[in-house]
C-alpha atoms as a PDB file:
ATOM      1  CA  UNK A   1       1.645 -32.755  30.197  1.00  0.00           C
ATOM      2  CA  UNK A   2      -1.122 -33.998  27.842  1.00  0.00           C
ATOM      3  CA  UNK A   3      -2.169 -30.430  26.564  1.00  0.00           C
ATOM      4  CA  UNK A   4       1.702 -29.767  26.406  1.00  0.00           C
ATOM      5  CA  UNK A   5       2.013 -32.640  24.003  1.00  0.00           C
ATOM      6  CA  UNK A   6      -1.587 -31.702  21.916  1.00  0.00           C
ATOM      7  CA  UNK A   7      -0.349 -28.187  21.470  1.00  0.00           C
ATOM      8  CA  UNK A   8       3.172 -29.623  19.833  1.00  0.00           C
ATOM      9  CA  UNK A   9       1.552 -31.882  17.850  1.00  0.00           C
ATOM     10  CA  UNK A  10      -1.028 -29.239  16.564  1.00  0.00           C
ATOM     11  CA  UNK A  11       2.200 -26.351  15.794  1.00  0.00           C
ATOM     12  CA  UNK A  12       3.763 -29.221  14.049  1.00  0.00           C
ATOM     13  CA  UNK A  13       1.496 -30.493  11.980  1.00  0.00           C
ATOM     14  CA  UNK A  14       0.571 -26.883  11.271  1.00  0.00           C
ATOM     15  CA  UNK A  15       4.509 -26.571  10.263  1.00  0.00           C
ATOM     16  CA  UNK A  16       4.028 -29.797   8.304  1.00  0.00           C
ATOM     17  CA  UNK A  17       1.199 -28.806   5.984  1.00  0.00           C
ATOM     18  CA  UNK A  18       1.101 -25.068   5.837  1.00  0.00           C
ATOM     19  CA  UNK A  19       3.877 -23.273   3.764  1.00  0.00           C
ATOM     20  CA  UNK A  20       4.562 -20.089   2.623  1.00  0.00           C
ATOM     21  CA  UNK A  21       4.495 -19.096  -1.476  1.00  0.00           C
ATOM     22  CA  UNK A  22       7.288 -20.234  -3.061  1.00  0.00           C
ATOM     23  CA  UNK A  23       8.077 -17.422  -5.417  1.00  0.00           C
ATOM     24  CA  UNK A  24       6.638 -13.670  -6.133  1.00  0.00           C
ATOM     25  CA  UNK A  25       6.502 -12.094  -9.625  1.00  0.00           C
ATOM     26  CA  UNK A  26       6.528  -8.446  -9.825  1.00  0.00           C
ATOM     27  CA  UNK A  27       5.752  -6.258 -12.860  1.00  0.00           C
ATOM     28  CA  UNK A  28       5.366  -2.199 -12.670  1.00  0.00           C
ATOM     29  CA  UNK A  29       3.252  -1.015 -15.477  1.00  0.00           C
ATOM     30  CA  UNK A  30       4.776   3.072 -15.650  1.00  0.00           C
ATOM     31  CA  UNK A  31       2.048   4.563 -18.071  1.00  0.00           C
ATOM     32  CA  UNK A  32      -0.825   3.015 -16.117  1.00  0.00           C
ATOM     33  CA  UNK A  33       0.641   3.575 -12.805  1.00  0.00           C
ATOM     34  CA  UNK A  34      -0.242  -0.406 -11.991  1.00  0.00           C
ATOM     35  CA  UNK A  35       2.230  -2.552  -9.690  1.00  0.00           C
ATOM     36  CA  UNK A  36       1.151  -6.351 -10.533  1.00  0.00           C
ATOM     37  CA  UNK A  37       2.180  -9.096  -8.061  1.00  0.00           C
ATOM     38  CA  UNK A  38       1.677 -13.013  -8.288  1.00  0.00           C
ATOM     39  CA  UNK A  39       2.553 -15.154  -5.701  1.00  0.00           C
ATOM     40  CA  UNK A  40       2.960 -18.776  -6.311  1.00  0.00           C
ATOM     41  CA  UNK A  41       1.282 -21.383  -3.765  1.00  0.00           C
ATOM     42  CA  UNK A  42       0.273 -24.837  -4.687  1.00  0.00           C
ATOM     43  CA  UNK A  43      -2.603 -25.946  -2.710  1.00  0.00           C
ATOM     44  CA  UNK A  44      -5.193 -28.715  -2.686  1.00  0.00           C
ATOM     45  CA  UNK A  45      -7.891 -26.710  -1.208  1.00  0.00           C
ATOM     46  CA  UNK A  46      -8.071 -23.168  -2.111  1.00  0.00           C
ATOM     47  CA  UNK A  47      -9.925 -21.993   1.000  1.00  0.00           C
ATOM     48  CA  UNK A  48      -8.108 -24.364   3.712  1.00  0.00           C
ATOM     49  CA  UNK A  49      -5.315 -22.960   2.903  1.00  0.00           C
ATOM     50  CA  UNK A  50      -4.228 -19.905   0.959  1.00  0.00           C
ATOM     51  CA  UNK A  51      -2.358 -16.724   0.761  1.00  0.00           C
ATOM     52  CA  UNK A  52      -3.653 -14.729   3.696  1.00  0.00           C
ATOM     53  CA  UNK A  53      -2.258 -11.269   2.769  1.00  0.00           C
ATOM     54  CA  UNK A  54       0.017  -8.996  -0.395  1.00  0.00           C
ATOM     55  CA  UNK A  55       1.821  -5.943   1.574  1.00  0.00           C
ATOM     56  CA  UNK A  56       3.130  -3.137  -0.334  1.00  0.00           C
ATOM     57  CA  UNK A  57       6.004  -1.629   2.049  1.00  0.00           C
ATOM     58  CA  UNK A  58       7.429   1.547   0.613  1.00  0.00           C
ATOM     59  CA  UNK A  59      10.926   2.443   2.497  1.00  0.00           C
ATOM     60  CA  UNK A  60       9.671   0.185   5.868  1.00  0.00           C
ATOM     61  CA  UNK A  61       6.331   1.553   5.743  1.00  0.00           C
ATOM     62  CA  UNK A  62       3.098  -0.426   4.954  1.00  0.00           C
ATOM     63  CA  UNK A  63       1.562   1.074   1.772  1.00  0.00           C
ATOM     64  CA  UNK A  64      -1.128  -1.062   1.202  1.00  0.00           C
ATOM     65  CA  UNK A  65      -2.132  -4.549   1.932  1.00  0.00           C
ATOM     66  CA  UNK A  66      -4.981  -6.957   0.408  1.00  0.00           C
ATOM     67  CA  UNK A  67      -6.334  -9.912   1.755  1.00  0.00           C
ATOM     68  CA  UNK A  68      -7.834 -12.820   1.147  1.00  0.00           C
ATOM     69  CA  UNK A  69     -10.067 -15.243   2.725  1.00  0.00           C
ATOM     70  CA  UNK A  70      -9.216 -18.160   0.030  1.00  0.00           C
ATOM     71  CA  UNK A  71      -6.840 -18.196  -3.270  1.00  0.00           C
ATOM     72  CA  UNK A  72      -8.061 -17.490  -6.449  1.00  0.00           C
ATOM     73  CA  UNK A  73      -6.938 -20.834  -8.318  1.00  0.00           C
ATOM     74  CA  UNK A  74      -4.743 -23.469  -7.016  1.00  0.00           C
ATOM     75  CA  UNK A  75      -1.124 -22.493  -8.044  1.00  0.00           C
ATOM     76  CA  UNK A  76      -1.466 -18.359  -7.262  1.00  0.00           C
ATOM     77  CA  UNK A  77      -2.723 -15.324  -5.602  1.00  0.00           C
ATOM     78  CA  UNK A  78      -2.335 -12.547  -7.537  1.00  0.00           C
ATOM     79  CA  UNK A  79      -2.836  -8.542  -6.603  1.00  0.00           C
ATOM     80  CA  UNK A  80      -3.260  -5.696  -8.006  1.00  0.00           C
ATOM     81  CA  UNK A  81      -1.910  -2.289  -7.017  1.00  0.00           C
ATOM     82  CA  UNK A  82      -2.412   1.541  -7.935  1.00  0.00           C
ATOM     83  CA  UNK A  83       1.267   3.106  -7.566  1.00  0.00           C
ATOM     84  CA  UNK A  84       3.461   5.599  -9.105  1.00  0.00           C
ATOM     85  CA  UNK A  85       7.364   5.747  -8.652  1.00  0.00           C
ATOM     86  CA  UNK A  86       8.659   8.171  -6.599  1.00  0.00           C
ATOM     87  CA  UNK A  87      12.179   9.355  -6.490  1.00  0.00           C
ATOM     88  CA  UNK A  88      11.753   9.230  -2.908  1.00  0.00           C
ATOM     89  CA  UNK A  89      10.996   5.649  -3.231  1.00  0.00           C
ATOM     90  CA  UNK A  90      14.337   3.823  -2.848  1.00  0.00           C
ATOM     91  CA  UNK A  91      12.865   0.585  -1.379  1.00  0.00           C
ATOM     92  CA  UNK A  92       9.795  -1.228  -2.215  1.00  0.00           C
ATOM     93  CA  UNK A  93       9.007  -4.546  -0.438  1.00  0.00           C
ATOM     94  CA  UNK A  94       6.145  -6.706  -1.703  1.00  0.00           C
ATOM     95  CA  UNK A  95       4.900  -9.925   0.892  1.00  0.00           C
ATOM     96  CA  UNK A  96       2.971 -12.608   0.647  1.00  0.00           C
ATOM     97  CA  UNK A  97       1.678 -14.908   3.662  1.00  0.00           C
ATOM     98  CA  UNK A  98      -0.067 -17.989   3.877  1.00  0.00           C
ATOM     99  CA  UNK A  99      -2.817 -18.407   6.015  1.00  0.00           C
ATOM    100  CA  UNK A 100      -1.337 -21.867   7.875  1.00  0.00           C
ATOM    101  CA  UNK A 101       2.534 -21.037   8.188  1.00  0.00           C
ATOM    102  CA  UNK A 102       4.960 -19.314   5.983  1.00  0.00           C
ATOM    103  CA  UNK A 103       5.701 -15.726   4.319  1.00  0.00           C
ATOM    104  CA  UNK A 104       7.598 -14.407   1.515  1.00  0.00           C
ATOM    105  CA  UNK A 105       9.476 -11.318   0.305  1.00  0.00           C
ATOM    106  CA  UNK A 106      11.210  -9.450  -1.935  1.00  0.00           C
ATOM    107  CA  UNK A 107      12.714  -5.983  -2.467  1.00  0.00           C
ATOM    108  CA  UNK A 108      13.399  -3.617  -5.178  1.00  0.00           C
ATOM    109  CA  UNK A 109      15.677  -0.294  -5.311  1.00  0.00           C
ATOM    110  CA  UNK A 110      13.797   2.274  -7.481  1.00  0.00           C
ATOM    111  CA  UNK A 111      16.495   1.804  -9.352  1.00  0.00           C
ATOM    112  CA  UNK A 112      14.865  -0.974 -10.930  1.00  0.00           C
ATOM    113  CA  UNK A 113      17.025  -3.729  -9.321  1.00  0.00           C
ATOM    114  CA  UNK A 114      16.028  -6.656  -7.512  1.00  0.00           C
ATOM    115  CA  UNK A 115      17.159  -8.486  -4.838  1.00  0.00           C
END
């Protein structure tokens, strides 16, 4: 009973202090072929707790993914990625997860729209 309770007071304080970014910013550069993403995350320690990982899923496959074992500054991660459009692109996913609790994503059409 004792390790039951530990355990649910670990998961929730985990809950309690980790959280995932709260927004992503995406920007294709065509003519260098450069897909930038920054992910906001306030934090007061940048290596306690950070973004984790940036995924690049093209059409619900992983593409590329960079992590990180502590966040650049305390308000962002950002990431840099090598891509060209495709026609047979139609959905490109960027993700962003913290290393405590907590993800975000968002999609594009190739189309150019957001959602």
């Amino acid at each position: 009973m004792k390790i039951a309770l530990c355990l649910i007071l670990i998961f929730a304080s985990a809950a309690l202090f980790g959280h995932g970014p709260s927004s992503i910013e995406v920007t294709f550069n065509d003519s260098l072929d450069l897909l930038y993403v920054k992910a906001s995350h306030s934090v007061p320690s940048v290596t306690a707790h950070h973004i984790k990982s940036i995924k690049l899923i093209i059409n619900g496959k992983d593409f590329v993914e960079q992590k990180f074992s502590r966040q650049s500054n305390k308000d962002f991660e950002e990431a840099y990625f090598l891509y060209r459009k495709s026609e047979a692109d139609t959905l490109i996913e960027i993700s962003a997860s913290c290393n405590i609790f907590g993800s975000k994503k968002v999609i594009f059409s190739n189309k150019g729209g957001g959602e």
